[in-house]
PDB file of N, CA and C in Angstrom:
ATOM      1  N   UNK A   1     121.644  87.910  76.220  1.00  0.00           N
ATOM      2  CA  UNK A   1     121.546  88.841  77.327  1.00  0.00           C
ATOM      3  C   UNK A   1     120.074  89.142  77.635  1.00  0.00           C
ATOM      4  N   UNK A   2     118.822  89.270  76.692  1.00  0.00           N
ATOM      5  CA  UNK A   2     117.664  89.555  76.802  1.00  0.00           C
ATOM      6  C   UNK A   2     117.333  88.105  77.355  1.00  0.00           C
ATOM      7  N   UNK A   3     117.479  87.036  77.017  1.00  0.00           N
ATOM      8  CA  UNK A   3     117.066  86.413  77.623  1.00  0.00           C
ATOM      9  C   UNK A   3     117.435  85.792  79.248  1.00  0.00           C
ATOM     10  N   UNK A   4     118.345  86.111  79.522  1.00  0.00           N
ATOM     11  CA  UNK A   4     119.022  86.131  80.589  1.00  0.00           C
ATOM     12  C   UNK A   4     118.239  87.518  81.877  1.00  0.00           C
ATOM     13  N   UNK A   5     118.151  88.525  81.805  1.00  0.00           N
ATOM     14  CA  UNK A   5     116.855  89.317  82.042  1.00  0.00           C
ATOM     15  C   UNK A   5     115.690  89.468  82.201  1.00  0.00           C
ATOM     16  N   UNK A   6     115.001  88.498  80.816  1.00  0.00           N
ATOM     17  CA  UNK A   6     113.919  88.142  80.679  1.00  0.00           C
ATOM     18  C   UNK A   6     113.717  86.570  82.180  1.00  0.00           C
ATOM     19  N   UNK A   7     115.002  86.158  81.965  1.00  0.00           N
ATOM     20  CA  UNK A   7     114.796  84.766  83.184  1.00  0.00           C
ATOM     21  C   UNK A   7     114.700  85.466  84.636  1.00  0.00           C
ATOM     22  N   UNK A   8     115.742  86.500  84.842  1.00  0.00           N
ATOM     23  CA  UNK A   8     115.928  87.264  86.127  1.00  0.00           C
ATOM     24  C   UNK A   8     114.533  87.917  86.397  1.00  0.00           C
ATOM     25  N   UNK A   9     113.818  88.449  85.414  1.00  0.00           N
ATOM     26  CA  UNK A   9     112.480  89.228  85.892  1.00  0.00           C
ATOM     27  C   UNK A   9     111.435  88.205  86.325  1.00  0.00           C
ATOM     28  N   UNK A  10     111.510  87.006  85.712  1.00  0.00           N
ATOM     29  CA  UNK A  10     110.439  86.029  86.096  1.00  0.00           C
ATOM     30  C   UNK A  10     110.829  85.591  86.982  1.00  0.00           C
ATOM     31  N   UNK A  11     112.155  85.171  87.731  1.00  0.00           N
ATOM     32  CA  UNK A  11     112.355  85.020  88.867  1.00  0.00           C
ATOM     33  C   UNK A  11     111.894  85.560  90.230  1.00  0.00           C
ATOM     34  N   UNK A  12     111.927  87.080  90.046  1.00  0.00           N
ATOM     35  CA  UNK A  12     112.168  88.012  90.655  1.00  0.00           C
ATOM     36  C   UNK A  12     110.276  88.119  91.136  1.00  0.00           C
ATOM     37  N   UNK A  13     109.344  88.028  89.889  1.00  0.00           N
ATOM     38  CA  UNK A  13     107.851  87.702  89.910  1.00  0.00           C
ATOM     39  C   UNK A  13     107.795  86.810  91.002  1.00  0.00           C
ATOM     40  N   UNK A  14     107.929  86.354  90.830  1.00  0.00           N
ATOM     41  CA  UNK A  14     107.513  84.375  91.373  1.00  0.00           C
ATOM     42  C   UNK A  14     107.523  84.724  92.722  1.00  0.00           C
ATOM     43  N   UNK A  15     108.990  85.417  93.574  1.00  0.00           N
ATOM     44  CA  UNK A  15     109.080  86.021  94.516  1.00  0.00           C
ATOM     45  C   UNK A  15     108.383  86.783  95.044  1.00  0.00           C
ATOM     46  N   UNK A  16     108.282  87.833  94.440  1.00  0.00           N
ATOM     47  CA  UNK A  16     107.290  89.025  95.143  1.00  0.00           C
ATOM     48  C   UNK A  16     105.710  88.098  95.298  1.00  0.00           C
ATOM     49  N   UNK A  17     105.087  86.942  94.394  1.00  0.00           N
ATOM     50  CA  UNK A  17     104.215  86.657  94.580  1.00  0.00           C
ATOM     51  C   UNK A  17     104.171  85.959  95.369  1.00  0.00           C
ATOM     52  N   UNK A  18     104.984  85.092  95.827  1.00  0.00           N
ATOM     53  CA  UNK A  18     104.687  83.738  96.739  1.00  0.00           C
ATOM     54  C   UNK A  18     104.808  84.701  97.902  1.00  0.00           C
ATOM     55  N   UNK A  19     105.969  85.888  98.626  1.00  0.00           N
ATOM     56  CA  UNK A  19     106.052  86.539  99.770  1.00  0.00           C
ATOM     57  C   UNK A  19     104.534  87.002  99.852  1.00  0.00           C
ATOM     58  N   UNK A  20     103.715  87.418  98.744  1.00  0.00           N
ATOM     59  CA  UNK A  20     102.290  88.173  99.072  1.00  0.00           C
ATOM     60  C   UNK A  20     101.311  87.159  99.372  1.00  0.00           C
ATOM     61  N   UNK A  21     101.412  85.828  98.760  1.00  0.00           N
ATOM     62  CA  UNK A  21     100.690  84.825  99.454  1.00  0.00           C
ATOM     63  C   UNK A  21     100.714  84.769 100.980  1.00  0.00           C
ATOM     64  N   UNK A  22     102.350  84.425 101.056  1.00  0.00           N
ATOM     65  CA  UNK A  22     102.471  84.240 102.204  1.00  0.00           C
ATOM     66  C   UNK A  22     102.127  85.397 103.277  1.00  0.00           C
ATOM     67  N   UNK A  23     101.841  86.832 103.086  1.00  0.00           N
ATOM     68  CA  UNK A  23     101.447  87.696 104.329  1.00  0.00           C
ATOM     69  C   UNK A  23     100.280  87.440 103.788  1.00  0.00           C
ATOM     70  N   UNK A  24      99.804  87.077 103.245  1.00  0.00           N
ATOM     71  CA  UNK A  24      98.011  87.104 103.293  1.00  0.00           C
ATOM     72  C   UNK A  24      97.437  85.850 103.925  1.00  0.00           C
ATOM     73  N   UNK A  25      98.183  84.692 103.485  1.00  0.00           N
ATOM     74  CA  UNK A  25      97.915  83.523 104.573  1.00  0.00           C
ATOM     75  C   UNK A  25      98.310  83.620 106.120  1.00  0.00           C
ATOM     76  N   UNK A  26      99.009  84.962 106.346  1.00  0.00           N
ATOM     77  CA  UNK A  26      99.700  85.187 107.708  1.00  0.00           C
ATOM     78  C   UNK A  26      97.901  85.797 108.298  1.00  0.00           C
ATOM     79  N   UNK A  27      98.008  86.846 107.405  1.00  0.00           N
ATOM     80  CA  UNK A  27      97.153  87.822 108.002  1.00  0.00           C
ATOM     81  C   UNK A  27      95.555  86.943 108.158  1.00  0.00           C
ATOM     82  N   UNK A  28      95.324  86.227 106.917  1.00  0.00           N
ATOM     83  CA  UNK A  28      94.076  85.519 107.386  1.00  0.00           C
ATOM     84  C   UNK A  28      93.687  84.745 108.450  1.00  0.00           C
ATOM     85  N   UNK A  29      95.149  83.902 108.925  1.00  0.00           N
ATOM     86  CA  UNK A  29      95.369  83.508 109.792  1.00  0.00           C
ATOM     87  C   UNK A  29      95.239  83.981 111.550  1.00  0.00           C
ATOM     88  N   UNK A  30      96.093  85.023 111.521  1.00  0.00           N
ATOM     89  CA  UNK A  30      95.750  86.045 112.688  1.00  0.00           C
ATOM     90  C   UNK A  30      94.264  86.617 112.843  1.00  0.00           C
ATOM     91  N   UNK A  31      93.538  87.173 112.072  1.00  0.00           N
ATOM     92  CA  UNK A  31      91.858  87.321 111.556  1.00  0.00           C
ATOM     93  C   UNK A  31      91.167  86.088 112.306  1.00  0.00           C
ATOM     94  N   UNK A  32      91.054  85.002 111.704  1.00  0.00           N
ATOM     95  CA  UNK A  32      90.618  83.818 112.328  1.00  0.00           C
ATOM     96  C   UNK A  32      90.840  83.653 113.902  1.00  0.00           C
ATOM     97  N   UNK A  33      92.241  83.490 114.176  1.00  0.00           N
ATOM     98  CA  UNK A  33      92.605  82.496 115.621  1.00  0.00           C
ATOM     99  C   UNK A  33      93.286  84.141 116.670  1.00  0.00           C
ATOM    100  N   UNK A  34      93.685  85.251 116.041  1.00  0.00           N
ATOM    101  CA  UNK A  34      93.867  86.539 117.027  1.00  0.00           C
ATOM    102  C   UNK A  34      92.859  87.681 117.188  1.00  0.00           C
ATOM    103  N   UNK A  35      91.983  87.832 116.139  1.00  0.00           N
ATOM    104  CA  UNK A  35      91.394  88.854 116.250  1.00  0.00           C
ATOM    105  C   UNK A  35      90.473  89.251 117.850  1.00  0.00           C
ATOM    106  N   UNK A  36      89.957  88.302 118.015  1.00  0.00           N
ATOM    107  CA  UNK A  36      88.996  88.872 118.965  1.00  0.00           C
ATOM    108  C   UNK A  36      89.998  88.903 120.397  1.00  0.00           C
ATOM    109  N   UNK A  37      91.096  88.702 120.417  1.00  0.00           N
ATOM    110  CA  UNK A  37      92.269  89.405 121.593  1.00  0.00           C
ATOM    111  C   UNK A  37      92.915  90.958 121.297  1.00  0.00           C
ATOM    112  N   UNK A  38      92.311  91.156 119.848  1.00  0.00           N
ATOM    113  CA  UNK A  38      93.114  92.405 119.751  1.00  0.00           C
ATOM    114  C   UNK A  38      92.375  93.744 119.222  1.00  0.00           C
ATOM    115  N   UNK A  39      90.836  93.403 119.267  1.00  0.00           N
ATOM    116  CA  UNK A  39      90.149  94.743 118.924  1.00  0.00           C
ATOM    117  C   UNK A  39      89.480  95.940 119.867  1.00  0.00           C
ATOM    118  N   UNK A  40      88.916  96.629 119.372  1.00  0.00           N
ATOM    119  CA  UNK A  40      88.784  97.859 120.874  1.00  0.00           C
ATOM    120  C   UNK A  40      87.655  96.722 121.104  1.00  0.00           C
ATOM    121  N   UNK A  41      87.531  97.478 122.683  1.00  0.00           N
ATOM    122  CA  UNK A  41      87.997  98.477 123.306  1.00  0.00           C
ATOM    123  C   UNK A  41      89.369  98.649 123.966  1.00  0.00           C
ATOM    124  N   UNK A  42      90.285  98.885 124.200  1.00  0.00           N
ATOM    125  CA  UNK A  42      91.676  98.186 125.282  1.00  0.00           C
ATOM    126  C   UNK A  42      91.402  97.788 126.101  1.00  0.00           C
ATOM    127  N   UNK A  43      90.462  97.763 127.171  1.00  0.00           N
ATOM    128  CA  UNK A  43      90.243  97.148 127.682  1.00  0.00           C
ATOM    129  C   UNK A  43      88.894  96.129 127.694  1.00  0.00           C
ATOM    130  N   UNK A  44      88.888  95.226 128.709  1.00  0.00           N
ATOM    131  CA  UNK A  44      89.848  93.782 128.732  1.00  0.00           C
ATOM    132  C   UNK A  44      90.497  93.720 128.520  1.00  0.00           C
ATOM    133  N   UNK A  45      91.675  93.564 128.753  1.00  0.00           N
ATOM    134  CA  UNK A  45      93.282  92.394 127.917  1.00  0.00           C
ATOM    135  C   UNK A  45      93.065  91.225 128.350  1.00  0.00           C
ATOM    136  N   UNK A  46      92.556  90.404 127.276  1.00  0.00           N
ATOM    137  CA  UNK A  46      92.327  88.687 127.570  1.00  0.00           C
ATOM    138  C   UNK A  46      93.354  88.142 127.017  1.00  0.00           C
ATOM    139  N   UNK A  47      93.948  86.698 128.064  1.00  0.00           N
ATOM    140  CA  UNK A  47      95.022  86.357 127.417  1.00  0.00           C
ATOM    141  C   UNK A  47      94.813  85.544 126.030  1.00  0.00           C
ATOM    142  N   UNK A  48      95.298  85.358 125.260  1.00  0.00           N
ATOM    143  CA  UNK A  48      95.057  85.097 123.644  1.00  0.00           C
ATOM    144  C   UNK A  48      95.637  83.078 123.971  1.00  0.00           C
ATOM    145  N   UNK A  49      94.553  82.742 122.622  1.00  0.00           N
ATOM    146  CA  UNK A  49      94.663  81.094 123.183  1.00  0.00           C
ATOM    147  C   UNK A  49      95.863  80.569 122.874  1.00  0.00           C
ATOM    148  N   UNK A  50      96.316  79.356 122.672  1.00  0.00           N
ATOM    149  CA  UNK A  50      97.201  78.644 122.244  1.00  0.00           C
ATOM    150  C   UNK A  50      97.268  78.873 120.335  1.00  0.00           C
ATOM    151  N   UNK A  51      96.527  78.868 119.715  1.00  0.00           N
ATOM    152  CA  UNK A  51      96.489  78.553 118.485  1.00  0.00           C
ATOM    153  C   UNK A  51      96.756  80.440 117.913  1.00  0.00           C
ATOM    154  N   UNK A  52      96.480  81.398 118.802  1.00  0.00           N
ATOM    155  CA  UNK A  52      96.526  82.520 118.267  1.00  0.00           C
ATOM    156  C   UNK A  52      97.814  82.697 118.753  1.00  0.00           C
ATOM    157  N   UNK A  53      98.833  82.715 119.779  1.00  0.00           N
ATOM    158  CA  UNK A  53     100.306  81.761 119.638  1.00  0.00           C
ATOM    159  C   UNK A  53     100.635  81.524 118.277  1.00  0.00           C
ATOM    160  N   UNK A  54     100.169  80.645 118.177  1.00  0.00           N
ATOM    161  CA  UNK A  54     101.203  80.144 117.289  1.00  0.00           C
ATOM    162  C   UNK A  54     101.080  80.405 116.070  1.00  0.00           C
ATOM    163  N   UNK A  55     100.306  81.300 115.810  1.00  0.00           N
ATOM    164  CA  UNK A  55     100.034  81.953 114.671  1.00  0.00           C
ATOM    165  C   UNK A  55     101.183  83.268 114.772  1.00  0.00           C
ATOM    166  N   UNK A  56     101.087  83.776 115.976  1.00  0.00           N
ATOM    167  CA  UNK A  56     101.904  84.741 116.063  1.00  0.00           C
ATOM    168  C   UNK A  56     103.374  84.014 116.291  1.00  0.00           C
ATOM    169  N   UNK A  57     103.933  83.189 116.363  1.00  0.00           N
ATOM    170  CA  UNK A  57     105.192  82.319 116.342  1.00  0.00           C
ATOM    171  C   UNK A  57     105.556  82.306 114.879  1.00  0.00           C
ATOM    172  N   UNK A  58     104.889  81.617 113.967  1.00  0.00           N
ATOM    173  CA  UNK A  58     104.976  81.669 112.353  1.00  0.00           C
ATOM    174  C   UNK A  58     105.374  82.921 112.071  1.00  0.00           C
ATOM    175  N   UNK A  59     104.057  84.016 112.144  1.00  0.00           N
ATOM    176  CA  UNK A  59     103.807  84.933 111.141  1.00  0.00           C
ATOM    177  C   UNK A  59     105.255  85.941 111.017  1.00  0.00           C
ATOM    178  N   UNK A  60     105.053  86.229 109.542  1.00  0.00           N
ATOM    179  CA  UNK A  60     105.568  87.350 109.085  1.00  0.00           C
ATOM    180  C   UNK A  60     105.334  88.845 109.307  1.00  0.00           C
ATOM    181  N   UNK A  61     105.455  89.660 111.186  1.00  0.00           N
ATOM    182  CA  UNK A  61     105.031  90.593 111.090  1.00  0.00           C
ATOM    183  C   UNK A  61     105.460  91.777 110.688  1.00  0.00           C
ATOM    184  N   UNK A  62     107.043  91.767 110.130  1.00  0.00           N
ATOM    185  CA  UNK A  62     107.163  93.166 109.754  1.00  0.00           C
ATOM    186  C   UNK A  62     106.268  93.186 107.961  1.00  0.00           C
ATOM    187  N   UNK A  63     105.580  91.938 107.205  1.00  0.00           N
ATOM    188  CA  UNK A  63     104.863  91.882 106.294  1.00  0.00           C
ATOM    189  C   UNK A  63     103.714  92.244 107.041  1.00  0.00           C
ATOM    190  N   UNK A  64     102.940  91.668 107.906  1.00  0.00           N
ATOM    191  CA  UNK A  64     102.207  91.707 108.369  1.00  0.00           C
ATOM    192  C   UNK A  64     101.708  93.841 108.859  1.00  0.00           C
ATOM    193  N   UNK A  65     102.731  94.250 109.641  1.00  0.00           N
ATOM    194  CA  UNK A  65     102.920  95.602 109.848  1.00  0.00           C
ATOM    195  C   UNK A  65     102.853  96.709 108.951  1.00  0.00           C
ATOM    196  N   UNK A  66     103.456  96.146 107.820  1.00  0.00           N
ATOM    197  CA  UNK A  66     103.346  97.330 106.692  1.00  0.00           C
ATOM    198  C   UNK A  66     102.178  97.350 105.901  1.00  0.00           C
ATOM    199  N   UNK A  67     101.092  96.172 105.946  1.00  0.00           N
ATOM    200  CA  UNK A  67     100.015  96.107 105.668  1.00  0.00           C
ATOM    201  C   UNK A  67      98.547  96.783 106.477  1.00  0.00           C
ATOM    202  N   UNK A  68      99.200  97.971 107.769  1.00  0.00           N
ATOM    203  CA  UNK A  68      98.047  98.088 108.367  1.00  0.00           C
ATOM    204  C   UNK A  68      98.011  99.590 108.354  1.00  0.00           C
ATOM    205  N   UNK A  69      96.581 100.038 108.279  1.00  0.00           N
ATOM    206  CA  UNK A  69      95.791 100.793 107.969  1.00  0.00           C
ATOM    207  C   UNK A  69      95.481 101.476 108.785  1.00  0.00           C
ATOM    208  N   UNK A  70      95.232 102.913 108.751  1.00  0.00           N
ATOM    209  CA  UNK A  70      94.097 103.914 109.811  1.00  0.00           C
ATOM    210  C   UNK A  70      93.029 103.161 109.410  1.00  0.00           C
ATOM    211  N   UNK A  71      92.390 102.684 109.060  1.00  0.00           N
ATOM    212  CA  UNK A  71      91.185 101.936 108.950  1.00  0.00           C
ATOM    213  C   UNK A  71      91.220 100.970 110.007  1.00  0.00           C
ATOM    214  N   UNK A  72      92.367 100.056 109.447  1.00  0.00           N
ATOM    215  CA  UNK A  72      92.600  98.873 110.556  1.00  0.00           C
ATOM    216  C   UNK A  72      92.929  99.231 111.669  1.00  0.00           C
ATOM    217  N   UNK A  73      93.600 100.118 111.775  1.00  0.00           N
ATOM    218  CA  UNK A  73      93.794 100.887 113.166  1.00  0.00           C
ATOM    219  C   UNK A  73      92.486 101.023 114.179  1.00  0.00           C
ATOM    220  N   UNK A  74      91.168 101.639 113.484  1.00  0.00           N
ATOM    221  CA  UNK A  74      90.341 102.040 114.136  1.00  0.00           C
ATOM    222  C   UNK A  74      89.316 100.504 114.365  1.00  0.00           C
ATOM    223  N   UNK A  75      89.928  99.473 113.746  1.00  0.00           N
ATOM    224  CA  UNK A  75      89.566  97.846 114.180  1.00  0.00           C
ATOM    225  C   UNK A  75      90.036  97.260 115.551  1.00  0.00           C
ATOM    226  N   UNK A  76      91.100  97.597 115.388  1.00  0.00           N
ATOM    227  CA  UNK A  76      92.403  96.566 116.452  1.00  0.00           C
ATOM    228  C   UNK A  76      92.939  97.607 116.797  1.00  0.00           C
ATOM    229  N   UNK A  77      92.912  97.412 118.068  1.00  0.00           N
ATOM    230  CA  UNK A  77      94.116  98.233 119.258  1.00  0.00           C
ATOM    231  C   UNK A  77      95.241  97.693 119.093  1.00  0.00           C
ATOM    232  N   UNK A  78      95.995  98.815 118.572  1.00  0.00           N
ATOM    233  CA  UNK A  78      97.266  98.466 118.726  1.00  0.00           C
ATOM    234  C   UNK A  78      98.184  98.345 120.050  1.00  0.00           C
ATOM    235  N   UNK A  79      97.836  98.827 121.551  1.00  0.00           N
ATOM    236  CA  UNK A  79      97.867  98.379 122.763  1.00  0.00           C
ATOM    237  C   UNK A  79      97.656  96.975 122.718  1.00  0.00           C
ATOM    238  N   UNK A  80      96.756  96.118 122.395  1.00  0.00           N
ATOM    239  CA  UNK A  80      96.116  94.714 122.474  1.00  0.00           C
ATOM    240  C   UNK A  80      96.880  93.986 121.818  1.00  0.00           C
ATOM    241  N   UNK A  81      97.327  94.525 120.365  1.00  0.00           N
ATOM    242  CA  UNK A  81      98.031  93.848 119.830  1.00  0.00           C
ATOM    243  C   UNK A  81      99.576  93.414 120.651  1.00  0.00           C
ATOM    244  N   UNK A  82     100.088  94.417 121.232  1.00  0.00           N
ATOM    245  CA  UNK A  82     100.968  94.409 121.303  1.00  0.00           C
ATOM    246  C   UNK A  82     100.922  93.462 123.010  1.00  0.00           C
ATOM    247  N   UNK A  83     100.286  93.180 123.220  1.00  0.00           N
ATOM    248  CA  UNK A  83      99.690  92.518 124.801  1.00  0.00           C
ATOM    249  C   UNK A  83     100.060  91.172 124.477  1.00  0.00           C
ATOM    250  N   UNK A  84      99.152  91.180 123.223  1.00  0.00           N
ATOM    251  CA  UNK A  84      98.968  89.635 122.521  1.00  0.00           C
ATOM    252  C   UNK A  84     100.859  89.143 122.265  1.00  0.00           C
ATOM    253  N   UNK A  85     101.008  89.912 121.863  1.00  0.00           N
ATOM    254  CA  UNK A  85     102.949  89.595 120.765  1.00  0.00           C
ATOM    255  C   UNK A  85     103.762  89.487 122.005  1.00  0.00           C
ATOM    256  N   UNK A  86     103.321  90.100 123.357  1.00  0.00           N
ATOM    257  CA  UNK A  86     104.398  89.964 124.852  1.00  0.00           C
ATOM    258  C   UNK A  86     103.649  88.725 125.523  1.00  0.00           C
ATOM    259  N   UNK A  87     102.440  88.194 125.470  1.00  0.00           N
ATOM    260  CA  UNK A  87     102.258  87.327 125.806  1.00  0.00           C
ATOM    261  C   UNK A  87     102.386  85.878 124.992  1.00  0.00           C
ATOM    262  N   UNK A  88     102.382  86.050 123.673  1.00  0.00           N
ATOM    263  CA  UNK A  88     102.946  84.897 122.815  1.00  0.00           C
ATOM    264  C   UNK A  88     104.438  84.887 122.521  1.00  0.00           C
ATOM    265  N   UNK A  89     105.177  85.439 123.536  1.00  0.00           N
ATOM    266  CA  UNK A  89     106.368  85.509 123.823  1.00  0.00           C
ATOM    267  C   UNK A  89     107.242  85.881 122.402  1.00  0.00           C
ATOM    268  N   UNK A  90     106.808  86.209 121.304  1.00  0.00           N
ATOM    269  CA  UNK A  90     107.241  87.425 120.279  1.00  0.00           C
ATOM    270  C   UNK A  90     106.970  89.105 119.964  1.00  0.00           C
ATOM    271  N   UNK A  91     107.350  89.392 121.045  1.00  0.00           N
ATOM    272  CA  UNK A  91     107.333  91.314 121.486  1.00  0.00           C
ATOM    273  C   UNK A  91     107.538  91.898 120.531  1.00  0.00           C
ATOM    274  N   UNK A  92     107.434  92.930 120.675  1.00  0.00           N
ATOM    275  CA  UNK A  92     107.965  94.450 119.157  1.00  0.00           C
ATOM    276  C   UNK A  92     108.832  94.878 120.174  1.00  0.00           C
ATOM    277  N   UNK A  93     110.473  95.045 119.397  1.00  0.00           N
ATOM    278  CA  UNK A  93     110.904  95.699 120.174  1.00  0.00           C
ATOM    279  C   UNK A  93     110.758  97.170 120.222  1.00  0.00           C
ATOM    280  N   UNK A  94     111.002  98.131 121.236  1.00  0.00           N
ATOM    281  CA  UNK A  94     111.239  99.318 121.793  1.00  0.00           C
ATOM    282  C   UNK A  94     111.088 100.114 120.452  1.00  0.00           C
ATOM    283  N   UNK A  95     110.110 101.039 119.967  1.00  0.00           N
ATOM    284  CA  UNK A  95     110.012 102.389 118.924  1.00  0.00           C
ATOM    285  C   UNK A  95     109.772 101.512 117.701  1.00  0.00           C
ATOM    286  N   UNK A  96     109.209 100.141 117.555  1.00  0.00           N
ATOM    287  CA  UNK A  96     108.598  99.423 116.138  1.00  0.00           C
ATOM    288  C   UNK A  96     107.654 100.104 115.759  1.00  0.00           C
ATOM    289  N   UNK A  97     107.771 100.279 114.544  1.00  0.00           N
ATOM    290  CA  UNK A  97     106.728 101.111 113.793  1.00  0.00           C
ATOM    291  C   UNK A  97     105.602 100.163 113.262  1.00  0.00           C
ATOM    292  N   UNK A  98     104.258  99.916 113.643  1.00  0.00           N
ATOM    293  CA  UNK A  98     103.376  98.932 112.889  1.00  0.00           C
ATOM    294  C   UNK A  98     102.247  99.974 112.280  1.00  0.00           C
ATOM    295  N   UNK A  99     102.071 100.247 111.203  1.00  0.00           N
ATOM    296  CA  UNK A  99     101.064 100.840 111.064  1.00  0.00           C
ATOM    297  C   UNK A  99     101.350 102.257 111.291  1.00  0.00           C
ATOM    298  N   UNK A 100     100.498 103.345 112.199  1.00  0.00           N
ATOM    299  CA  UNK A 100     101.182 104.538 112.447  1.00  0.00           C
ATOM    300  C   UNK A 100     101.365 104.164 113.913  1.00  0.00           C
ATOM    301  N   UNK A 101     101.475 103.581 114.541  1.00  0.00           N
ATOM    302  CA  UNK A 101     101.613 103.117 115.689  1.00  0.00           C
ATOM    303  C   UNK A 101     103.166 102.539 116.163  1.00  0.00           C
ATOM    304  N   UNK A 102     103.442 103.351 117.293  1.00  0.00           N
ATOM    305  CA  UNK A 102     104.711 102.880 117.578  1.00  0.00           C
ATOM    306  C   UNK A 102     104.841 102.366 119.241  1.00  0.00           C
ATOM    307  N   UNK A 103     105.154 101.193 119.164  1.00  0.00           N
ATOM    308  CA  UNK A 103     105.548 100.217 120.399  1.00  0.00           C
ATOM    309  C   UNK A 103     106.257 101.144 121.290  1.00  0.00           C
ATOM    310  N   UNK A 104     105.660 101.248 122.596  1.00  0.00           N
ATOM    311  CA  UNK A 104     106.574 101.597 123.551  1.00  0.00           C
ATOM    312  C   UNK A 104     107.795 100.536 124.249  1.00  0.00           C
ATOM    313  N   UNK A 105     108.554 101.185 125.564  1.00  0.00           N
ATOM    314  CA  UNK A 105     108.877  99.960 125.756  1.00  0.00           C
ATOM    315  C   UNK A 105     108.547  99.165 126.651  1.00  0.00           C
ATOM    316  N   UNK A 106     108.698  97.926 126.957  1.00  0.00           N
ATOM    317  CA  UNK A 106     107.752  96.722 127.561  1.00  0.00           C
ATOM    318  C   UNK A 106     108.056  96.710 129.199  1.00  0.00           C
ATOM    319  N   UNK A 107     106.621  96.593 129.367  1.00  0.00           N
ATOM    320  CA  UNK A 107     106.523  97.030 130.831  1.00  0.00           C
ATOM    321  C   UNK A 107     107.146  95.850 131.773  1.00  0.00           C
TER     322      UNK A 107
END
């Protein structure tokens, strides 16, 4: 039985680690090919390229979401962001919570 437990907890590791790889390869990703579509000021809204697409097509954003910060907040507009996610045709729907920031609904 201990060892049977002992197999379930290392399982259970392996998981939580590879999911944290994976939002950190999300998020580095978005950094690289989205950032400069989504920081202040709000305005401009420039449309975001092909490759920051498809970054936002992949990514994991409700991982991505629970990782953001009043810090990061005061980086990236969350208006911009959300410009970027309706124009890479993956929206937040209506009252998404990212951060302390909550999606209105889409104009």
């Amino acid at each position: 039985m201990a060892k049977l437990m002992c197999l379930c907890f290392i399982i259970l590791t392996i998981g939580v680690a590879m999911s944290a790889d994976e939002c950190e390869g999300d998020r580095q990703a978005m950094i690289k090919e989205c950032a400069k579509y989504q920081q202040w000021p709000a305005n401009p809204k420039l449309d975001p390229s092909d490759a920051c697409c498809a970054v936002w097509q992949k990514a994991n954003i409700p991982c991505l979401c629970a990782g953001v910060t009043k810090e990061k907040e005061k980086i990236y507009c969350m208006e911009k962001v959300g410009y970027v996610a309706n124009f890479c045709k993956k929206p937040f729907p209506h009252g998404y919570k990212c951060g302390s920031y909550t999606f209105p609904p889409l104009a």
